[in-house]
N, C-alpha and C. Protein backbone atom coordinates (compact mmCIF):
# COMPACT_ATOMS: atom_id res chain seq x y z
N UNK A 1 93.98 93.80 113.10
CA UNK A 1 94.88 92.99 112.30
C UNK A 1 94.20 92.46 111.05
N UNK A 2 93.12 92.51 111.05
CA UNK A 2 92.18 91.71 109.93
C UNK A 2 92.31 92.87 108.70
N UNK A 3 92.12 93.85 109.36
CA UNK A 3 91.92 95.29 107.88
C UNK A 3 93.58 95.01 107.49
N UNK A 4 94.57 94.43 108.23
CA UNK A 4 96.38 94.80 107.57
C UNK A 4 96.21 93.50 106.50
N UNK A 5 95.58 92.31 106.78
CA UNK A 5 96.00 91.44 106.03
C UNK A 5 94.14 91.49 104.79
N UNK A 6 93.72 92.09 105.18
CA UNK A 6 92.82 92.86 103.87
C UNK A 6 92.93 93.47 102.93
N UNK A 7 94.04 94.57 103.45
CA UNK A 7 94.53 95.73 102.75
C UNK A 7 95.56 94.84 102.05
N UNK A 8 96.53 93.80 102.35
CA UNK A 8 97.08 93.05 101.76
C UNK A 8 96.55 92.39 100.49
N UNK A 9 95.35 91.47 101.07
CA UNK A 9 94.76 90.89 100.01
C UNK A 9 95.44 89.82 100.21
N UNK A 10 95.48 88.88 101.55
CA UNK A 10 96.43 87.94 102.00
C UNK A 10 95.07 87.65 102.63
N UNK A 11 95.14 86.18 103.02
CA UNK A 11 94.46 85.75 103.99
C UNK A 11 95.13 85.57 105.25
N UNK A 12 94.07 85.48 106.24
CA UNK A 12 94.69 85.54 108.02
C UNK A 12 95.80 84.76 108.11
N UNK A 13 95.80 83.61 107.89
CA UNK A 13 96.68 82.35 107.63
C UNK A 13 98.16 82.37 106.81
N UNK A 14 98.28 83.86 106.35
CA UNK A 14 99.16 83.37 105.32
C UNK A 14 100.50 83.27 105.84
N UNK A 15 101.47 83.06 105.41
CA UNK A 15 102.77 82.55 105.91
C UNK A 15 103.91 84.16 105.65
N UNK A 16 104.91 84.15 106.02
CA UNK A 16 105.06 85.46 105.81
C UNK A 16 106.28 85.56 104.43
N UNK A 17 106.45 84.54 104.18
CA UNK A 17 106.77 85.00 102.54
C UNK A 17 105.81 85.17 102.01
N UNK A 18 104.37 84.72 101.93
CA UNK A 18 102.84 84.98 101.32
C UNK A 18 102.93 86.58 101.72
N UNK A 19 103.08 86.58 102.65
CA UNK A 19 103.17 88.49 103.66
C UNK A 19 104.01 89.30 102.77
N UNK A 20 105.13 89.02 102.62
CA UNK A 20 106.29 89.47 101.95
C UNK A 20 106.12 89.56 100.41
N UNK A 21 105.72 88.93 100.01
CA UNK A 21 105.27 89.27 98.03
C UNK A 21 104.63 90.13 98.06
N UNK A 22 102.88 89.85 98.79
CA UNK A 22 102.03 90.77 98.59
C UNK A 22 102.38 92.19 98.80
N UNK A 23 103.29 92.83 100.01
CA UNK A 23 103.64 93.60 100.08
C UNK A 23 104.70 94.19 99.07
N UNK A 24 105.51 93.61 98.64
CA UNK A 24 106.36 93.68 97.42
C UNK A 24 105.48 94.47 96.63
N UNK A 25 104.69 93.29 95.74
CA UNK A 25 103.20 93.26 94.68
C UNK A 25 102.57 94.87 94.93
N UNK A 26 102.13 95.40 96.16
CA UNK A 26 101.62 96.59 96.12
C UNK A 26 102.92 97.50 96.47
N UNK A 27 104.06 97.53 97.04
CA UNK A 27 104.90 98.40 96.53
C UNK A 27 105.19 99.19 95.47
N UNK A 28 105.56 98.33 95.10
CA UNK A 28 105.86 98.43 93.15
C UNK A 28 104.93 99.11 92.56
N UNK A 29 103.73 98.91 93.12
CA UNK A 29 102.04 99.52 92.61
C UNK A 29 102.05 100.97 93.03
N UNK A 30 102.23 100.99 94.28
CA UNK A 30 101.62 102.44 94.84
C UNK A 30 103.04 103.14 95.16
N UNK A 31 104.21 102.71 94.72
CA UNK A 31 105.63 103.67 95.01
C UNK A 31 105.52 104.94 94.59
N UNK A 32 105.34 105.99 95.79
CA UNK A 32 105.17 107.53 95.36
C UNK A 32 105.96 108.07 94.23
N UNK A 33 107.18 107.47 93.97
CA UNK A 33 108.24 107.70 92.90
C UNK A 33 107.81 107.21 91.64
N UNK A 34 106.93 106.25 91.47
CA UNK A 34 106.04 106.67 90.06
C UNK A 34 105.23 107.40 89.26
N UNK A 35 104.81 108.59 90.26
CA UNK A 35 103.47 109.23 90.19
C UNK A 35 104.83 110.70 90.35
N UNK A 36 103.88 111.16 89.61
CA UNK A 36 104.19 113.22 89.18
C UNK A 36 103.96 113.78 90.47
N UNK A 37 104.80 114.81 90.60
CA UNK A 37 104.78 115.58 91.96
C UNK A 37 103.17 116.26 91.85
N UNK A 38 102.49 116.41 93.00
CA UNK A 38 101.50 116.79 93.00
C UNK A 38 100.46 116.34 93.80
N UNK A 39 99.48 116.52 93.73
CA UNK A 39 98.55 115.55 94.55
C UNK A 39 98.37 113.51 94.56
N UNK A 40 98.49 113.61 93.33
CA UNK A 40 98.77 112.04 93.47
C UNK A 40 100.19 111.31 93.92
N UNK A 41 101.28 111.65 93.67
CA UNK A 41 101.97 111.47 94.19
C UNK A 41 102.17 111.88 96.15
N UNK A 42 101.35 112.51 96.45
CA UNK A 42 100.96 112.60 98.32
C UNK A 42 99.88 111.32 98.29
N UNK A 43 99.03 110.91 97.47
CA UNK A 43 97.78 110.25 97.63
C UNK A 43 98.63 108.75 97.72
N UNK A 44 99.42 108.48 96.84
CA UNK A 44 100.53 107.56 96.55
C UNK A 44 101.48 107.09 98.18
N UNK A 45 101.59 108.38 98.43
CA UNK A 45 102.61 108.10 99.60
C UNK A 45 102.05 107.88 100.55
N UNK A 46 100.54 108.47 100.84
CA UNK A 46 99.68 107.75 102.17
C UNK A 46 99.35 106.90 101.85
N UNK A 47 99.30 106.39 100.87
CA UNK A 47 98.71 104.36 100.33
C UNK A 47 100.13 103.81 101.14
N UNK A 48 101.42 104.30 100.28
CA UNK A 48 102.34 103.34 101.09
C UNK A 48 102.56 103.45 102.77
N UNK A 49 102.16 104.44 103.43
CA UNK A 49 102.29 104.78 104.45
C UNK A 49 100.95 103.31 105.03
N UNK A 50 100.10 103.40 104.45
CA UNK A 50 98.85 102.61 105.06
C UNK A 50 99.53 100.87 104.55
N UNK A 51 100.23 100.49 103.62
CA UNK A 51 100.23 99.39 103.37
C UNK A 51 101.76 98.73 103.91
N UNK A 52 102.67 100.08 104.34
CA UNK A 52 103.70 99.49 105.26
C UNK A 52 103.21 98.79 106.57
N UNK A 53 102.38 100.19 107.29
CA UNK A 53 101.50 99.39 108.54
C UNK A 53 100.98 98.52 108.53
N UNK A 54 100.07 98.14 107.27
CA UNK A 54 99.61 96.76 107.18
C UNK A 54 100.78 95.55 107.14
N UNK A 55 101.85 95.78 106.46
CA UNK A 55 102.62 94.88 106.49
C UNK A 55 102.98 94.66 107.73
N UNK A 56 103.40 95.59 108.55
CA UNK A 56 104.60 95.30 109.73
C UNK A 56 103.09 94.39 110.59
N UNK A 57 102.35 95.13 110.61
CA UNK A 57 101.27 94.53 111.38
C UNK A 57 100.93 92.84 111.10
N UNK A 58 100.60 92.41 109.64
CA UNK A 58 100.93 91.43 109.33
C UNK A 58 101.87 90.02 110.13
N UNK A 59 103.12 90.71 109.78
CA UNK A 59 104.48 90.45 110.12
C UNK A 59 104.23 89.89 111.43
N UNK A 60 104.36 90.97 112.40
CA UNK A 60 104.11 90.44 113.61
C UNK A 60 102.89 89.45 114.14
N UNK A 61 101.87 89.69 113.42
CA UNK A 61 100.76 88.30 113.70
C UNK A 61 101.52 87.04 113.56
N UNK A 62 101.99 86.93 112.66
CA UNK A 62 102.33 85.37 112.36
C UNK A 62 103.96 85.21 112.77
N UNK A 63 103.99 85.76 113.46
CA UNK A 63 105.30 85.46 114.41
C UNK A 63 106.36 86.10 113.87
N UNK A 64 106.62 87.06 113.10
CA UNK A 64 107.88 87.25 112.56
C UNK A 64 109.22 87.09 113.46
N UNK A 65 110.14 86.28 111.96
CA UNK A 65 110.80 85.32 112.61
C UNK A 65 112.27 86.53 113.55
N UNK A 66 112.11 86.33 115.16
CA UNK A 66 113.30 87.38 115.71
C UNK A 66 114.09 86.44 116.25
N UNK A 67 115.26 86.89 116.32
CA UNK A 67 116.60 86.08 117.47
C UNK A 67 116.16 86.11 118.65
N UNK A 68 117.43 85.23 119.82
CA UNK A 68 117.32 85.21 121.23
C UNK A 68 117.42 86.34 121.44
N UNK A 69 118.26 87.42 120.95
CA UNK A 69 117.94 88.72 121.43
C UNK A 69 116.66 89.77 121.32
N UNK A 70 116.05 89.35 120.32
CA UNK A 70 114.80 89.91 119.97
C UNK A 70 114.82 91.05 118.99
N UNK A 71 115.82 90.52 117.74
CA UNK A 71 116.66 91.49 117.01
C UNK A 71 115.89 90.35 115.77
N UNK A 72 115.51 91.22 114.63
CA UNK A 72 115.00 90.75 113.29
C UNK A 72 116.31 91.04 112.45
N UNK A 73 116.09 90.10 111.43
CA UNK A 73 117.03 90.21 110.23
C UNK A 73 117.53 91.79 109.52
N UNK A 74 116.16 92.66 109.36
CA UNK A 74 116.04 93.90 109.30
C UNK A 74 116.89 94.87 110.21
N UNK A 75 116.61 94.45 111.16
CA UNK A 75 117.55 95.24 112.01
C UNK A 75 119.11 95.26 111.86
N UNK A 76 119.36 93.78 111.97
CA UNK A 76 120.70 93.47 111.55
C UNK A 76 121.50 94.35 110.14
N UNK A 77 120.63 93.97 109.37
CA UNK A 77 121.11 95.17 108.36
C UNK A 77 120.67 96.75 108.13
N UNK A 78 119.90 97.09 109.03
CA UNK A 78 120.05 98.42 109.53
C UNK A 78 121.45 98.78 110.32
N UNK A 79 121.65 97.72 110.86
CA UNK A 79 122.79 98.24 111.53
C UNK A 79 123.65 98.45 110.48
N UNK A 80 124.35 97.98 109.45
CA UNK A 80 125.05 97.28 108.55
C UNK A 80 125.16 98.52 108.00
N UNK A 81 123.72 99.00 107.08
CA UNK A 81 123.76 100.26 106.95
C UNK A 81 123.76 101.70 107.19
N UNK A 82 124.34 101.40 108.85
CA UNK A 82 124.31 102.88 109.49
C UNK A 82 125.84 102.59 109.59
N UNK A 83 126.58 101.46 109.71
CA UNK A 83 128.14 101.40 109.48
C UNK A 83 128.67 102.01 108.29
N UNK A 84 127.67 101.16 107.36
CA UNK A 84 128.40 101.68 105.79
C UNK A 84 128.15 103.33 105.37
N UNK A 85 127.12 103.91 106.62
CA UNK A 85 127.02 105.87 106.24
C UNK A 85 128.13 105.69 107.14
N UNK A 86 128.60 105.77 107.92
CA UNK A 86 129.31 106.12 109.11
C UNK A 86 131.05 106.04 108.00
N UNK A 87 131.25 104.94 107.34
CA UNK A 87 132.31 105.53 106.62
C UNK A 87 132.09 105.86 105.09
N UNK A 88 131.18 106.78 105.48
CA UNK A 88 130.84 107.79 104.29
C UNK A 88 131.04 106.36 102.52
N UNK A 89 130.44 105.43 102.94
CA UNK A 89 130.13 104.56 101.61
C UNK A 89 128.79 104.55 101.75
N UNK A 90 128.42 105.63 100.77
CA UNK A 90 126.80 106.05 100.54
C UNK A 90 126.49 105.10 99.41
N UNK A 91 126.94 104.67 98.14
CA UNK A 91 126.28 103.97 97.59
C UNK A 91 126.19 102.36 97.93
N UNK A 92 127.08 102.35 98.66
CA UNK A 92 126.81 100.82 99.08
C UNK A 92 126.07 100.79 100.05
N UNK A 93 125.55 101.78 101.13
CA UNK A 93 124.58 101.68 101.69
C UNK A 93 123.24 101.83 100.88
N UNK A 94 123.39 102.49 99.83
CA UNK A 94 122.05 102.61 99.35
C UNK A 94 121.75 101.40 98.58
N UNK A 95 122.60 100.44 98.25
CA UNK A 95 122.47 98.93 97.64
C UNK A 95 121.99 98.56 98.82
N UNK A 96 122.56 98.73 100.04
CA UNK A 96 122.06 97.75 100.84
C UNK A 96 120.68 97.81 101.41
N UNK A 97 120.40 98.86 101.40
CA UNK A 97 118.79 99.55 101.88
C UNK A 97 117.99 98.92 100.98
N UNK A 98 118.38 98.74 99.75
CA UNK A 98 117.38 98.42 98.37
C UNK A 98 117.25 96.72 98.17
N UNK A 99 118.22 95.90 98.86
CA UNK A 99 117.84 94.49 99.14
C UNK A 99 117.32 94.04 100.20
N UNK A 100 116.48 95.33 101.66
CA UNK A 100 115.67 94.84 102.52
C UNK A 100 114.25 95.10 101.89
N UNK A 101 113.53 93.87 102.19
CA UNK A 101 112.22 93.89 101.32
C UNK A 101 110.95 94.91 102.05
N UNK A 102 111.11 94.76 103.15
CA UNK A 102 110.12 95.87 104.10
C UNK A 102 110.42 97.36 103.96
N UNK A 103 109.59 98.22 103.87
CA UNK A 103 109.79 99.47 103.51
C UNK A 103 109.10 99.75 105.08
N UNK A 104 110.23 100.18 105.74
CA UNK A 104 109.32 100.24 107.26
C UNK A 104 109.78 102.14 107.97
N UNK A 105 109.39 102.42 108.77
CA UNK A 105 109.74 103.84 108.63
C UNK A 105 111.22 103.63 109.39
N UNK A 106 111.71 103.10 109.48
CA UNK A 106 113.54 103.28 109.94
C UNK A 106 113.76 102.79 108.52
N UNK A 107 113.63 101.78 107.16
CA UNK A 107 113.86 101.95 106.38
C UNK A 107 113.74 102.96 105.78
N UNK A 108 112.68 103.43 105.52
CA UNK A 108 112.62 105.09 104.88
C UNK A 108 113.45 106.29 105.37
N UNK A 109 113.65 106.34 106.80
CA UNK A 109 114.64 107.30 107.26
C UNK A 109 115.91 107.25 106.44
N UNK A 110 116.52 105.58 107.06
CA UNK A 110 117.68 105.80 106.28
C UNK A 110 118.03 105.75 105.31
N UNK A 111 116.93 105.46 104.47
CA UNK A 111 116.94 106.24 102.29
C UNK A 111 117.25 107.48 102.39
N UNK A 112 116.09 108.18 103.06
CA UNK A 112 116.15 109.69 103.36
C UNK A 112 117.39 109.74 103.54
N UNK A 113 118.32 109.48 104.52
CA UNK A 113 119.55 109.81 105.19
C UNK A 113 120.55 109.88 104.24
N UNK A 114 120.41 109.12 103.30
CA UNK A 114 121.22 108.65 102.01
C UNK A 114 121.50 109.29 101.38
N UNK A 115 119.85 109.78 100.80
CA UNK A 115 119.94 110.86 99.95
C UNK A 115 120.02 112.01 100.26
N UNK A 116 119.75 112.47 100.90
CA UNK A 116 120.41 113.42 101.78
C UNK A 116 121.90 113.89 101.93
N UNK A 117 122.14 112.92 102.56
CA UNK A 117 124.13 112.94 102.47
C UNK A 117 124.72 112.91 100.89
N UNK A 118 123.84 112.20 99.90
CA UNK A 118 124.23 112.28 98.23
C UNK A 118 123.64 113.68 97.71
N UNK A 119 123.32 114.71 98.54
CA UNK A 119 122.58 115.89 98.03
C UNK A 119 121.23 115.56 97.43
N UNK A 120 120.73 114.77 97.35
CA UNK A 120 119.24 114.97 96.49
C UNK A 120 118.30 115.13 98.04
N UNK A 121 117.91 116.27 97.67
CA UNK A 121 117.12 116.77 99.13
C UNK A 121 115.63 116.59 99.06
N UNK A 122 115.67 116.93 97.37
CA UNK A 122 113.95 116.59 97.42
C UNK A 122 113.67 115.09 97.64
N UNK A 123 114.00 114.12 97.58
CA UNK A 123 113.59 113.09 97.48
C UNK A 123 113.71 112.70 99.10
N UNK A 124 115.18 113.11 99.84
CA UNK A 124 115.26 112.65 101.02
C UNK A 124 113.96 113.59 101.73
N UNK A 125 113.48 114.75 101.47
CA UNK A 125 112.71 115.00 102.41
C UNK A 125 111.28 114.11 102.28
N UNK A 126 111.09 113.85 100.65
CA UNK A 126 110.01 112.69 100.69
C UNK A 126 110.54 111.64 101.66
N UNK A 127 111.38 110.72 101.66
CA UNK A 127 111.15 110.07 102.46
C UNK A 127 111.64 109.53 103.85
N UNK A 128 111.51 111.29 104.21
CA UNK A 128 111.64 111.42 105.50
C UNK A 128 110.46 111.59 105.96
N UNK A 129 109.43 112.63 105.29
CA UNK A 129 108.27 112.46 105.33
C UNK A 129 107.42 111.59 105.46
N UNK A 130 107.81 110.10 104.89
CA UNK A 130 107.40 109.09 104.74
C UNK A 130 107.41 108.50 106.26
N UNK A 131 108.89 108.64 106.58
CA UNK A 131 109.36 107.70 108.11
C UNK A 131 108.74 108.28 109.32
N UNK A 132 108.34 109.89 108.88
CA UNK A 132 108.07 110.55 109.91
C UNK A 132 106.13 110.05 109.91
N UNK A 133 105.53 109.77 109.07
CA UNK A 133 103.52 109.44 109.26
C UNK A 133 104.26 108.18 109.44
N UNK A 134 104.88 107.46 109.47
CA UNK A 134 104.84 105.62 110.01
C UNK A 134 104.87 105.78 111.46
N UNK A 135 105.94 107.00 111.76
CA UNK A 135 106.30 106.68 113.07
C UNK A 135 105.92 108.40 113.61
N UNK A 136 104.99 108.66 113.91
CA UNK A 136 104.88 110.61 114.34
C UNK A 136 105.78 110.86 115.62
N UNK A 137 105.57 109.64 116.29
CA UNK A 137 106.25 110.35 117.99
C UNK A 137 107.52 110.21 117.81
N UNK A 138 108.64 109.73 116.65
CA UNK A 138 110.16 109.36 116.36
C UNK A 138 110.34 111.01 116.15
N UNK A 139 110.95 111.51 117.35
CA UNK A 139 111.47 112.67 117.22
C UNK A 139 112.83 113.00 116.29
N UNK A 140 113.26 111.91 116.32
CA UNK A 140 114.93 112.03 114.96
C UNK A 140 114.51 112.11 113.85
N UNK A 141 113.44 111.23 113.50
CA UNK A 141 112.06 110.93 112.16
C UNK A 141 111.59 112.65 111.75
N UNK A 142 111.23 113.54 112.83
CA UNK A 142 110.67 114.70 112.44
C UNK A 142 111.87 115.89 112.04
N UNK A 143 112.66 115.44 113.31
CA UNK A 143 113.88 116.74 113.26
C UNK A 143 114.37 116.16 111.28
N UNK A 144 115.04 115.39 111.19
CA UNK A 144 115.00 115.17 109.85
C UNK A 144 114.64 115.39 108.47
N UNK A 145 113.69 115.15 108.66
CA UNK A 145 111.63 116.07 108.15
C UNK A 145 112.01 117.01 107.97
N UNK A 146 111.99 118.27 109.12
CA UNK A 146 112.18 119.35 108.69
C UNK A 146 113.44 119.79 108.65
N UNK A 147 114.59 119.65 108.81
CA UNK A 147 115.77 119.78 108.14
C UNK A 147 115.40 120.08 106.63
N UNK A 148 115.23 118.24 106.22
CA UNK A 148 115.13 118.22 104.53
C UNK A 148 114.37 119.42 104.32
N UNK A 149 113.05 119.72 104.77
CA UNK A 149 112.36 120.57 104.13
C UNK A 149 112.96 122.14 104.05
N UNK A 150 113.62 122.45 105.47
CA UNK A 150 113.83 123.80 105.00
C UNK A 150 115.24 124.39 104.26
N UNK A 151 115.92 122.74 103.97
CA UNK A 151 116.85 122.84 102.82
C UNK A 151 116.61 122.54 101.58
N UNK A 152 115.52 122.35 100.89
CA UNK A 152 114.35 121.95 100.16
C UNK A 152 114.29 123.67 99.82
N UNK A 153 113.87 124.51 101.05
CA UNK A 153 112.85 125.84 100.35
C UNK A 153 114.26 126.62 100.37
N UNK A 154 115.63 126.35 100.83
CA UNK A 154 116.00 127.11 100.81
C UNK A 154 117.00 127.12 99.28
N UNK A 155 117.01 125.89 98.72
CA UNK A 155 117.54 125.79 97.68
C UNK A 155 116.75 126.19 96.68
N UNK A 156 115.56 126.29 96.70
CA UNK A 156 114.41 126.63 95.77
C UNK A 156 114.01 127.91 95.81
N UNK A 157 114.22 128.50 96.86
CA UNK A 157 114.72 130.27 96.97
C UNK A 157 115.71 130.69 96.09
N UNK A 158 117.13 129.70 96.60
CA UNK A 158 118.36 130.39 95.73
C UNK A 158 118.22 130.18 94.05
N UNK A 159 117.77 129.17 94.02
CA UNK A 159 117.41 128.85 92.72
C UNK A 159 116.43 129.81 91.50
N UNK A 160 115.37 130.31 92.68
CA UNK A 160 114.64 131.34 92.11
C UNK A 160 115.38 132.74 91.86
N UNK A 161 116.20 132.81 93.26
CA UNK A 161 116.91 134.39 92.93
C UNK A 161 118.32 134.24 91.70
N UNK A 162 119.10 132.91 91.68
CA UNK A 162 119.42 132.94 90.36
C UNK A 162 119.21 133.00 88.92
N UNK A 163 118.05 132.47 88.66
CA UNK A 163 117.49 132.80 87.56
C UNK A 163 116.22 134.07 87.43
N UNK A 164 116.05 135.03 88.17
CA UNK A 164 116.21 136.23 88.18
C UNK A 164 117.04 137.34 87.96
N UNK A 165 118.38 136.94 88.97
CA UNK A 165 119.25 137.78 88.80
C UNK A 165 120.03 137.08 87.05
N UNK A 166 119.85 136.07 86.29
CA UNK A 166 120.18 136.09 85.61
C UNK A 166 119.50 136.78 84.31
N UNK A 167 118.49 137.19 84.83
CA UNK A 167 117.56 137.24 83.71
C UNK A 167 118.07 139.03 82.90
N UNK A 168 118.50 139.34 84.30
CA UNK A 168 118.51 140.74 84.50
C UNK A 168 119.70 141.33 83.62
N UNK A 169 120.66 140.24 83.49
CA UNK A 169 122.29 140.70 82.65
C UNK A 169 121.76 140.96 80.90
């Protein structure tokens, strides 16, 4: 727990809105979606992969705050936003995904899921990819994963054989 609130740059003590900025603070910093496809942008996405864990890890040291049921705020609007896919209101789920402050790998799934269902495949398979190194043994996390991906190569196939076969007229 000492290396999560290191990697933070928080002290042991800190309170978890102190938890909650810092993590913000390096979000914003290391968001794979700033960085060019390529190696830095993977180098990018295992930083956030390492500084989500630090967060959640964080989080839970200092009690993060859960109900009598043992249900976090997060959750609550996970649910919220698996209602709002369920009647196919994708952009208001994707507002709603974008005002939970934790980037945790069920948050990342259901970006992925989002974008996904809005057609942008490359991005949902990033961050499905993402949900899938937070969480490896989340078997829905992987099946997902590779979905995106081999609708990813398969659009990038057709894409190639169209502008071939166009080349050819």
């Amino acid at each position: 727990m000492a290396k999560a609130h290191e990697l933070l740059g928080i002290k042991r003590s800190a309170s978890e809105r102190e938890i909650r900025k810092a993590h913000r603070e390096l979000a914003r910093r290391w968001h794979p979606d700033r960085f060019p496809s390529g190696p830095e942008r993977l180098w990018a996405e295992s930083k956030m992969v390492e500084i989500n864990v630090a967060y959640e890890d964080a989080l839970s040291e200092c009690g993060h705050a859960t109900g009598a049921d043992g249900t976090t705020p997060e959750n609550e609007q996970f649910k919220d936003v698996r209602r709002l896919m369920e009647m196919n209101q994708l952009p208001a789920a994707r507002q709603a995904l974008m005002r939970i402050a934790s980037r945790t790998a069920e948050w990342n799934y259901l970006f992925g899921a989002v974008l996904f269902r809005l057609g942008e495949i490359e991005k949902a398979a990033l961050y499905f990819g993402i949900a899938t190194r937070q969480r490896p043994q989340n078997q829905q996390y992987q099946t997902a994963y590779m979905s995106a991906q081999a609708m990813r190569d398969r659009q990038a196939r057709g894409n190639a054989f169209t502008r071939l076969f166009s080349r050819r007229k």
